[in-house]
PDB file of N, CA and C in Angstrom:
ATOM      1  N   UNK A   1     101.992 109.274  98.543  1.00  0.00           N
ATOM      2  CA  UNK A   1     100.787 109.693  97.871  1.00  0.00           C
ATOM      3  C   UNK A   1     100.028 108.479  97.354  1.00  0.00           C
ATOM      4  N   UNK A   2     100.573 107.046  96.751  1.00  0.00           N
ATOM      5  CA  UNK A   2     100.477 105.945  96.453  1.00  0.00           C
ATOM      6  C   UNK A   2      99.598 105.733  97.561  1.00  0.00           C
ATOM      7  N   UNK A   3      99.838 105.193  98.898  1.00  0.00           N
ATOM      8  CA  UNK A   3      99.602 104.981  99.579  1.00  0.00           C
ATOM      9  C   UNK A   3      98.047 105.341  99.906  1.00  0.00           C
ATOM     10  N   UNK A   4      98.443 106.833  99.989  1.00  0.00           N
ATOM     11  CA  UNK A   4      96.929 107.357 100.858  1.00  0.00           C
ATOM     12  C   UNK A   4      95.601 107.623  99.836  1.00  0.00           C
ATOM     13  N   UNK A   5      96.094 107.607  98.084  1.00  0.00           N
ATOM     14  CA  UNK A   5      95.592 107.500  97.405  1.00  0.00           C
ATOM     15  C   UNK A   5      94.622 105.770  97.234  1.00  0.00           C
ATOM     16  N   UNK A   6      95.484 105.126  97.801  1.00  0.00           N
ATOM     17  CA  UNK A   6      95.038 103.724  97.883  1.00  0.00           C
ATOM     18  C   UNK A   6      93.708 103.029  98.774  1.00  0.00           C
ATOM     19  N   UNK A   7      94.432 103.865 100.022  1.00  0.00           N
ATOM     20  CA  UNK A   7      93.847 103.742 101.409  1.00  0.00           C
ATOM     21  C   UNK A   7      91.793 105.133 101.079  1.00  0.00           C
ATOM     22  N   UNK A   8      92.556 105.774 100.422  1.00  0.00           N
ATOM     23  CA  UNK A   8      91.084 106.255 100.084  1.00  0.00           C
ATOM     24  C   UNK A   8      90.213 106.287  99.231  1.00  0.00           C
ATOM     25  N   UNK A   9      90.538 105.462  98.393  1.00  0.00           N
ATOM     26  CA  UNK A   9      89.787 104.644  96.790  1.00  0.00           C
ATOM     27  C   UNK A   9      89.242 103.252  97.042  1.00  0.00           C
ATOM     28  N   UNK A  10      90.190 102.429  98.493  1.00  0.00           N
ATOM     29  CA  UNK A  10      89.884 101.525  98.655  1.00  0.00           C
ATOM     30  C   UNK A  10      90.437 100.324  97.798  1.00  0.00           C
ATOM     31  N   UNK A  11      91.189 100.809  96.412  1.00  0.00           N
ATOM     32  CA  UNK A  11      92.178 100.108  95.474  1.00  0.00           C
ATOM     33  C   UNK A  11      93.320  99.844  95.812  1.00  0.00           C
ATOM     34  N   UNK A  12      93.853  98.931  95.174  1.00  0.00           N
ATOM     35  CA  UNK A  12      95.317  98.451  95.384  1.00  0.00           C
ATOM     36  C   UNK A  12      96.489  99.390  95.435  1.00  0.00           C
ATOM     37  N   UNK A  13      97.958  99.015  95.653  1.00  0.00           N
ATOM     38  CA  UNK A  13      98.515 100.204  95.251  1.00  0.00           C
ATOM     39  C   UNK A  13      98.825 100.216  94.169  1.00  0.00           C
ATOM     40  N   UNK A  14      99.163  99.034  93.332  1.00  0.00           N
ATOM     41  CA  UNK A  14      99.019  99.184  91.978  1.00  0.00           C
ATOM     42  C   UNK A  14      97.880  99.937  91.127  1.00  0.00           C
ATOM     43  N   UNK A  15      96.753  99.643  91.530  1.00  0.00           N
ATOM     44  CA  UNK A  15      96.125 100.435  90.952  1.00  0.00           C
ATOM     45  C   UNK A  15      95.795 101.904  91.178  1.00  0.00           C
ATOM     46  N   UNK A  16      96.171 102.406  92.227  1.00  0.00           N
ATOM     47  CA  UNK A  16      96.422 103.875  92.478  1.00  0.00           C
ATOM     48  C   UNK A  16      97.727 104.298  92.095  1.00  0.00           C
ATOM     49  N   UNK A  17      98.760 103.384  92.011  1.00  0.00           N
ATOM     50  CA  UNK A  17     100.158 104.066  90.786  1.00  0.00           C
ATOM     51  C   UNK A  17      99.582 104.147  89.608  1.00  0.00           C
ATOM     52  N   UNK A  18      98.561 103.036  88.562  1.00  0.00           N
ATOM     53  CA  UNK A  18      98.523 103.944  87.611  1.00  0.00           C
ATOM     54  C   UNK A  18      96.916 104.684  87.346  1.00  0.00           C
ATOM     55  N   UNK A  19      96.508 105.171  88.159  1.00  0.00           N
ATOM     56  CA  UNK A  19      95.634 106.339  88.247  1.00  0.00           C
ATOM     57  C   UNK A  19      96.428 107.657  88.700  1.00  0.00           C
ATOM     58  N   UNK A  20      96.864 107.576  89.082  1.00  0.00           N
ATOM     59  CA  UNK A  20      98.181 108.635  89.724  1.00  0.00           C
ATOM     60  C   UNK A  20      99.149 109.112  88.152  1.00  0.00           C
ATOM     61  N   UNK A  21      99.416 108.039  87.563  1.00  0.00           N
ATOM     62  CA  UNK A  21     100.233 107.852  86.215  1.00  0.00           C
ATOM     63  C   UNK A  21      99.629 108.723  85.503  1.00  0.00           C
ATOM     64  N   UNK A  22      98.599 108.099  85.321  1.00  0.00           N
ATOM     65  CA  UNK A  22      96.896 108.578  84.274  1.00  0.00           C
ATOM     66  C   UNK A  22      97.098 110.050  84.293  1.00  0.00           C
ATOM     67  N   UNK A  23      96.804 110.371  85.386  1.00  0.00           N
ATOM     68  CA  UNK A  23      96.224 111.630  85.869  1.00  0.00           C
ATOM     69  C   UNK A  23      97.592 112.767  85.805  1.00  0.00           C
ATOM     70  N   UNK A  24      98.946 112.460  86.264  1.00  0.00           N
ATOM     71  CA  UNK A  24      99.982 113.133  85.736  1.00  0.00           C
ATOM     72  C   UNK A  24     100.293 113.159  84.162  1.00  0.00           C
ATOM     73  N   UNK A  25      99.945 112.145  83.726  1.00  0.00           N
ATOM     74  CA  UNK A  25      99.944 112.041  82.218  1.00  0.00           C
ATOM     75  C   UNK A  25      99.002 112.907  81.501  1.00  0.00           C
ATOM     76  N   UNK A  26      97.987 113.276  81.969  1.00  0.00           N
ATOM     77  CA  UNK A  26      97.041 113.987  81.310  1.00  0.00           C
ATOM     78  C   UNK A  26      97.513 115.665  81.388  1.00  0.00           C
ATOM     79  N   UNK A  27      97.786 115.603  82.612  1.00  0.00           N
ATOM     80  CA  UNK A  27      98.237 117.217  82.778  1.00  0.00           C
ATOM     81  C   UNK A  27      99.377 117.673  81.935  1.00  0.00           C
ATOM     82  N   UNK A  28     100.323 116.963  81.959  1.00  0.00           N
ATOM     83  CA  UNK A  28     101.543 116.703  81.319  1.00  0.00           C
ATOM     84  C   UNK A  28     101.443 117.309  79.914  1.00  0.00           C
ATOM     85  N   UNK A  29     100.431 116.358  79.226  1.00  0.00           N
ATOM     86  CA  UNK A  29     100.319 116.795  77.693  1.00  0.00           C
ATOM     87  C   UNK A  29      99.591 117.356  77.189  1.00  0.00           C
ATOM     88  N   UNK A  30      98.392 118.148  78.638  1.00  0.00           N
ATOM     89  CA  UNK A  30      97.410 119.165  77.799  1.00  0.00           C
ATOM     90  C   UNK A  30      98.734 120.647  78.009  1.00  0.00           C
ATOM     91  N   UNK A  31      99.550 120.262  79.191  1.00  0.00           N
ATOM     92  CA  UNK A  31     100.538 122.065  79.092  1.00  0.00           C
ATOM     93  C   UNK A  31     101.252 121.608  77.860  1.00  0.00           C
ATOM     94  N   UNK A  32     101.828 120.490  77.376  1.00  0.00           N
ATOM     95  CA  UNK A  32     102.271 120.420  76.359  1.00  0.00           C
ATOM     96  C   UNK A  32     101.875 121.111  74.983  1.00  0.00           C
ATOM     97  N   UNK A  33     100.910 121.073  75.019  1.00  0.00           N
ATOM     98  CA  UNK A  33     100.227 121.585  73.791  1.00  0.00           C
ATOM     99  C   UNK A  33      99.644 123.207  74.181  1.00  0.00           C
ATOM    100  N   UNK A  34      99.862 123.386  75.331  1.00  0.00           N
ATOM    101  CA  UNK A  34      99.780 125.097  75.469  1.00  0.00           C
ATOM    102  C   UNK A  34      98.462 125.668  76.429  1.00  0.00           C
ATOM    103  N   UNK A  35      97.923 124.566  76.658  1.00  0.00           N
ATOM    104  CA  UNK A  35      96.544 124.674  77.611  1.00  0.00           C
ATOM    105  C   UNK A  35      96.691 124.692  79.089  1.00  0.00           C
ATOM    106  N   UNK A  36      95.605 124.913  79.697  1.00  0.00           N
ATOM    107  CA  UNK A  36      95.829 125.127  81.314  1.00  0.00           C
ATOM    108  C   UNK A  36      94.829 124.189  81.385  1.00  0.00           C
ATOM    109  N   UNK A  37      95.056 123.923  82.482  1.00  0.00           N
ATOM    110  CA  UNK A  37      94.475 122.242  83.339  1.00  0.00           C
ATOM    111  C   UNK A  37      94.067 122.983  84.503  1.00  0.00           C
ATOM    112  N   UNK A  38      92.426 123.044  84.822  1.00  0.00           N
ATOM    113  CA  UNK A  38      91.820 124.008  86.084  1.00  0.00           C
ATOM    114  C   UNK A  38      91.115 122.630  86.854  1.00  0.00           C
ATOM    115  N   UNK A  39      91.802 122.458  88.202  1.00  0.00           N
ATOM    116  CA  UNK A  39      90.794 121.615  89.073  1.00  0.00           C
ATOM    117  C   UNK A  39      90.272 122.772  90.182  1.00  0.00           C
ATOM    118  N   UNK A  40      88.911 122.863  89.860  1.00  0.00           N
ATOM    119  CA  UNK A  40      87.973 123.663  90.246  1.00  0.00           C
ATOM    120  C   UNK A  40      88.454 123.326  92.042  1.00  0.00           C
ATOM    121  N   UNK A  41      88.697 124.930  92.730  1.00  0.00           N
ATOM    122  CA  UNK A  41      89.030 125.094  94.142  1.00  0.00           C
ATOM    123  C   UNK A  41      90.630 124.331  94.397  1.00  0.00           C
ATOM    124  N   UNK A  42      91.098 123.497  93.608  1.00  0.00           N
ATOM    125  CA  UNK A  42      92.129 123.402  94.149  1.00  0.00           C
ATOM    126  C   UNK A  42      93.203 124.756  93.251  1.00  0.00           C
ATOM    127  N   UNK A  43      93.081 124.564  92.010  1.00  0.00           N
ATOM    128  CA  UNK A  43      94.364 125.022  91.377  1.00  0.00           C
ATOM    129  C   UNK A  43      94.446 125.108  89.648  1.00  0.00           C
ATOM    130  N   UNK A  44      95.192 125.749  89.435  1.00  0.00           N
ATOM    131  CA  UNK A  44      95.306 125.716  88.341  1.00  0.00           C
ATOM    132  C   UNK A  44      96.953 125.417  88.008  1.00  0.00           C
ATOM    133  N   UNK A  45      97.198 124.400  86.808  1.00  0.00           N
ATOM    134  CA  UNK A  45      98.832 124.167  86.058  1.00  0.00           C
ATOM    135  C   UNK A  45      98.231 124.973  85.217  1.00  0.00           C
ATOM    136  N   UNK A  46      99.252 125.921  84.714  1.00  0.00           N
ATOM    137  CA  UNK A  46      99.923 126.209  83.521  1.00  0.00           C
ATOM    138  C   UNK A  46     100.929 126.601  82.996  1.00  0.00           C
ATOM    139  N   UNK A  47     101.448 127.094  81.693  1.00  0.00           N
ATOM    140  CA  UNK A  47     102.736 127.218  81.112  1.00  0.00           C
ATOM    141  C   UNK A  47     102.615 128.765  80.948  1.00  0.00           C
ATOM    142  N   UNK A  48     104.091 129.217  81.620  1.00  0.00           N
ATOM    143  CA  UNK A  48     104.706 130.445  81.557  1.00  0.00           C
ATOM    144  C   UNK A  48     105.884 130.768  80.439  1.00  0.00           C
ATOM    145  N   UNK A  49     105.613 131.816  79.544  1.00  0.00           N
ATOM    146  CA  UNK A  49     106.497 131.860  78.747  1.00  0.00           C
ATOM    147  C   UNK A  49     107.892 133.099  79.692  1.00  0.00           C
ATOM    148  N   UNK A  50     109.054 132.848  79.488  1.00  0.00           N
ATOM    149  CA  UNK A  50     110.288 133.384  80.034  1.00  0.00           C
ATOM    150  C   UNK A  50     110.861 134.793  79.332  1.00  0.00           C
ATOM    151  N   UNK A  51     110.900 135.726  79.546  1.00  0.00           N
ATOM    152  CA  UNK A  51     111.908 136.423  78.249  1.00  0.00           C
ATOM    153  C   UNK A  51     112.953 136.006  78.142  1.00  0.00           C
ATOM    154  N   UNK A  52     114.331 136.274  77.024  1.00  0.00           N
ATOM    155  CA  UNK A  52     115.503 135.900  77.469  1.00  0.00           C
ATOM    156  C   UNK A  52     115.934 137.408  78.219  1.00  0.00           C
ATOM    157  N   UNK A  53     116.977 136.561  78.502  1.00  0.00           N
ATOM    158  CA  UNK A  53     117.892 137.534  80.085  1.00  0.00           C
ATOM    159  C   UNK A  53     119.320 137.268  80.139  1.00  0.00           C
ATOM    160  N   UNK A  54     120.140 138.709  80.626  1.00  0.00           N
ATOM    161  CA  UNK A  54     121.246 138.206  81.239  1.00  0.00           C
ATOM    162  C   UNK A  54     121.348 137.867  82.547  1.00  0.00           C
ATOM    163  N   UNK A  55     122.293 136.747  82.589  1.00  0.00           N
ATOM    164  CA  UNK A  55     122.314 136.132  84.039  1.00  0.00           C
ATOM    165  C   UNK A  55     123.855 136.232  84.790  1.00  0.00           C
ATOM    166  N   UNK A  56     124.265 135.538  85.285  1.00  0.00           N
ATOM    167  CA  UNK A  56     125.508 135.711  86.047  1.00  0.00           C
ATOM    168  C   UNK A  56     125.959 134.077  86.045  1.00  0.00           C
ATOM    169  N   UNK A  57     126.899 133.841  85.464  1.00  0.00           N
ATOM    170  CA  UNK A  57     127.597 132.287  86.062  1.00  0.00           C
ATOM    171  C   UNK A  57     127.912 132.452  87.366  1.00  0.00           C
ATOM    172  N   UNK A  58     127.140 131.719  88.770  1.00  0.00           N
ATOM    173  CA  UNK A  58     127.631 132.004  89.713  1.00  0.00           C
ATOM    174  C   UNK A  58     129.037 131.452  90.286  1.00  0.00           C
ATOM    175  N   UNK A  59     129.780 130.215  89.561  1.00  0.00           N
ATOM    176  CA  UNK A  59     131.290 130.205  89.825  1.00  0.00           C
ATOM    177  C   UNK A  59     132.473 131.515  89.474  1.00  0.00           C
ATOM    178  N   UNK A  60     131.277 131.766  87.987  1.00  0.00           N
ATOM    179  CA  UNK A  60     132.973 133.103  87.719  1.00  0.00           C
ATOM    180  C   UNK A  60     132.396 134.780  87.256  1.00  0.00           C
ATOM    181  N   UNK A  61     131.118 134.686  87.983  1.00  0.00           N
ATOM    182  CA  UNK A  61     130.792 136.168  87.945  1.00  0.00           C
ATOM    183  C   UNK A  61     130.545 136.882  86.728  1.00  0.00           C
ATOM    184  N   UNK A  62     130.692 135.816  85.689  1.00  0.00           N
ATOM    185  CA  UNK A  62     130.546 135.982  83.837  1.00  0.00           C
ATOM    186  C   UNK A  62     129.288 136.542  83.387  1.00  0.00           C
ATOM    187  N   UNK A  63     129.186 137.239  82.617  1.00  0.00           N
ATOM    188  CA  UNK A  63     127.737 137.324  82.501  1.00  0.00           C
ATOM    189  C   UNK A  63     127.397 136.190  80.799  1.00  0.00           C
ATOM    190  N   UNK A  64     126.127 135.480  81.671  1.00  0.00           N
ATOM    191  CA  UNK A  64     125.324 134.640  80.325  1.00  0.00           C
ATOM    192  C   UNK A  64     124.173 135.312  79.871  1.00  0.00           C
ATOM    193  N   UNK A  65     124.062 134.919  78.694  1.00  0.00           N
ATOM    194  CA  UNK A  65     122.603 134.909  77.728  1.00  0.00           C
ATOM    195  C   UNK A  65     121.812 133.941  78.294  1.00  0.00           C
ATOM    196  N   UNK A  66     120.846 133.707  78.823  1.00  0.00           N
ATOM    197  CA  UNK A  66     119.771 133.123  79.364  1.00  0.00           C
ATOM    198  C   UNK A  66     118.389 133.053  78.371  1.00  0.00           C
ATOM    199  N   UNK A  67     118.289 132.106  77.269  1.00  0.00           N
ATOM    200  CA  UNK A  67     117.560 132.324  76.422  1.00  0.00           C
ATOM    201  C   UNK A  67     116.330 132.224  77.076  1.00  0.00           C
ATOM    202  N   UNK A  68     114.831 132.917  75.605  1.00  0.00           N
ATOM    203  CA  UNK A  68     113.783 132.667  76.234  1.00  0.00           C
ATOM    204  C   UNK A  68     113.149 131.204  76.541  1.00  0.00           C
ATOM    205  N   UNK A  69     112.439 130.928  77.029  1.00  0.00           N
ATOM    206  CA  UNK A  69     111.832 129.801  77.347  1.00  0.00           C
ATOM    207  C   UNK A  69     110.269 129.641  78.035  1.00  0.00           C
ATOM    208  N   UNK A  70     109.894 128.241  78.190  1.00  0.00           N
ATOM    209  CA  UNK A  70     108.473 128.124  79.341  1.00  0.00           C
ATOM    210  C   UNK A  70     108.667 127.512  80.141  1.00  0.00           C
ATOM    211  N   UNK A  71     108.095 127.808  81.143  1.00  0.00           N
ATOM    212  CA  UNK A  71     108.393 126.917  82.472  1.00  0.00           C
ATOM    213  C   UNK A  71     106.615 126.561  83.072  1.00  0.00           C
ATOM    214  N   UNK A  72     106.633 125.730  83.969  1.00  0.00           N
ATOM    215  CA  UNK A  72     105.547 124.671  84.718  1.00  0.00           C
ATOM    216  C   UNK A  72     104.925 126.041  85.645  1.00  0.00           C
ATOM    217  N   UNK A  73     103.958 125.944  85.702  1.00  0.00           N
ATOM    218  CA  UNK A  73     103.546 126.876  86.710  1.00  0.00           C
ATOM    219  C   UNK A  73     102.016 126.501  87.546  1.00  0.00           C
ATOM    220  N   UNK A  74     101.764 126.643  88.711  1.00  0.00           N
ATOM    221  CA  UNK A  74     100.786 126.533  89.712  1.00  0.00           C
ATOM    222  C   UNK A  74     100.026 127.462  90.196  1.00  0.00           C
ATOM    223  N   UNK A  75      98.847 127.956  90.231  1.00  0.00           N
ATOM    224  CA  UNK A  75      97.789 128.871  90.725  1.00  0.00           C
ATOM    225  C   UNK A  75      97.489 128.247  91.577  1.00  0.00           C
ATOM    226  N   UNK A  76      97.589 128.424  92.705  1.00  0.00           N
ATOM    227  CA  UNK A  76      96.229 128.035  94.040  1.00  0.00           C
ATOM    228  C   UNK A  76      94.969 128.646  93.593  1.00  0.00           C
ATOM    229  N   UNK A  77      93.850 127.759  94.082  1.00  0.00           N
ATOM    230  CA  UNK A  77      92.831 127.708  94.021  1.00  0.00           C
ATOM    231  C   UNK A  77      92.005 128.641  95.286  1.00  0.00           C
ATOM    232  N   UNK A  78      90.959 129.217  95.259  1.00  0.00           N
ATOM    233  CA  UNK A  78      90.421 130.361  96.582  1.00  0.00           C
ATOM    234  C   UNK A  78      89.928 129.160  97.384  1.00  0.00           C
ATOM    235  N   UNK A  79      89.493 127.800  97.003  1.00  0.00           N
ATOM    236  CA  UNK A  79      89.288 127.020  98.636  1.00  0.00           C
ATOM    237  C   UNK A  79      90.615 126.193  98.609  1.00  0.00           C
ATOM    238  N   UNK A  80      91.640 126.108  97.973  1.00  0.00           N
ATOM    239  CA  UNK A  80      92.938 125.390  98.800  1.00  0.00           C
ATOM    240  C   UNK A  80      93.722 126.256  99.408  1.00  0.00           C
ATOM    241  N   UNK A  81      93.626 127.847  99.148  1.00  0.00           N
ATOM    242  CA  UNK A  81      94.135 128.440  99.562  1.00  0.00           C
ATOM    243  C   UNK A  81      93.412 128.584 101.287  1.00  0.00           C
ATOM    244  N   UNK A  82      92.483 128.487 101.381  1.00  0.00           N
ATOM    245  CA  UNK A  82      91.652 128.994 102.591  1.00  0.00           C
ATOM    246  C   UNK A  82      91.470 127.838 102.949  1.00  0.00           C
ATOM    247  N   UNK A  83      92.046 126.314 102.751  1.00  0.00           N
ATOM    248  CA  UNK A  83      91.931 125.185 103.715  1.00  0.00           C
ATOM    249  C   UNK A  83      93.504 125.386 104.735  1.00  0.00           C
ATOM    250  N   UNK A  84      94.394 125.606 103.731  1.00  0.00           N
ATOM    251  CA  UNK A  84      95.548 125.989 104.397  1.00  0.00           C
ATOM    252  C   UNK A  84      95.891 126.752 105.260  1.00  0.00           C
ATOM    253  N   UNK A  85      95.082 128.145 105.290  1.00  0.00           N
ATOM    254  CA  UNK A  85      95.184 128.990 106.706  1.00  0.00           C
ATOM    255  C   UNK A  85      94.942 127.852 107.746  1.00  0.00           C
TER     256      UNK A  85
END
């Protein structure tokens, strides 16, 4: 990604690692704080809250408490979705 990020900015690869940095960094700490990050046609990040659950230890068939939690989440966008067909 370094690479082709490089090759199409016309910048170094150093300097497309930290624009690449930048730009994961930003997303990073607006879900941190509970917000969604929308790049118009590609996609949307945001944070999913979990219920808790029982689960199964799959070595011994046990059943666990699976507390609640958030997890990372991705929306396709209606033109990345329709570049991909």
């Amino acid at each position: 990604m370094v690479a082709a990020l490089a090759d199409q900015t016309g910048q170094t690869k150093v300097m497309a690692t930290q624009m690449l940095d930048a730009i994961l960094d930003i997303i990073m700490k607006t879900l941190k704080k509970g917000d969604q990050v929308t790049l118009t046609g590609f996609g949307s990040f945001l944070v999913r809250k979990t219920n808790a659950r029982v689960g199964r230890n799959p070595k011994t068939g046990e059943a666990i408490n699976i507390a609640a939690g958030k997890r990372p989440a991705f929306k396709s966008g209606k033109a990345f979705k329709a570049y991909i067909k």
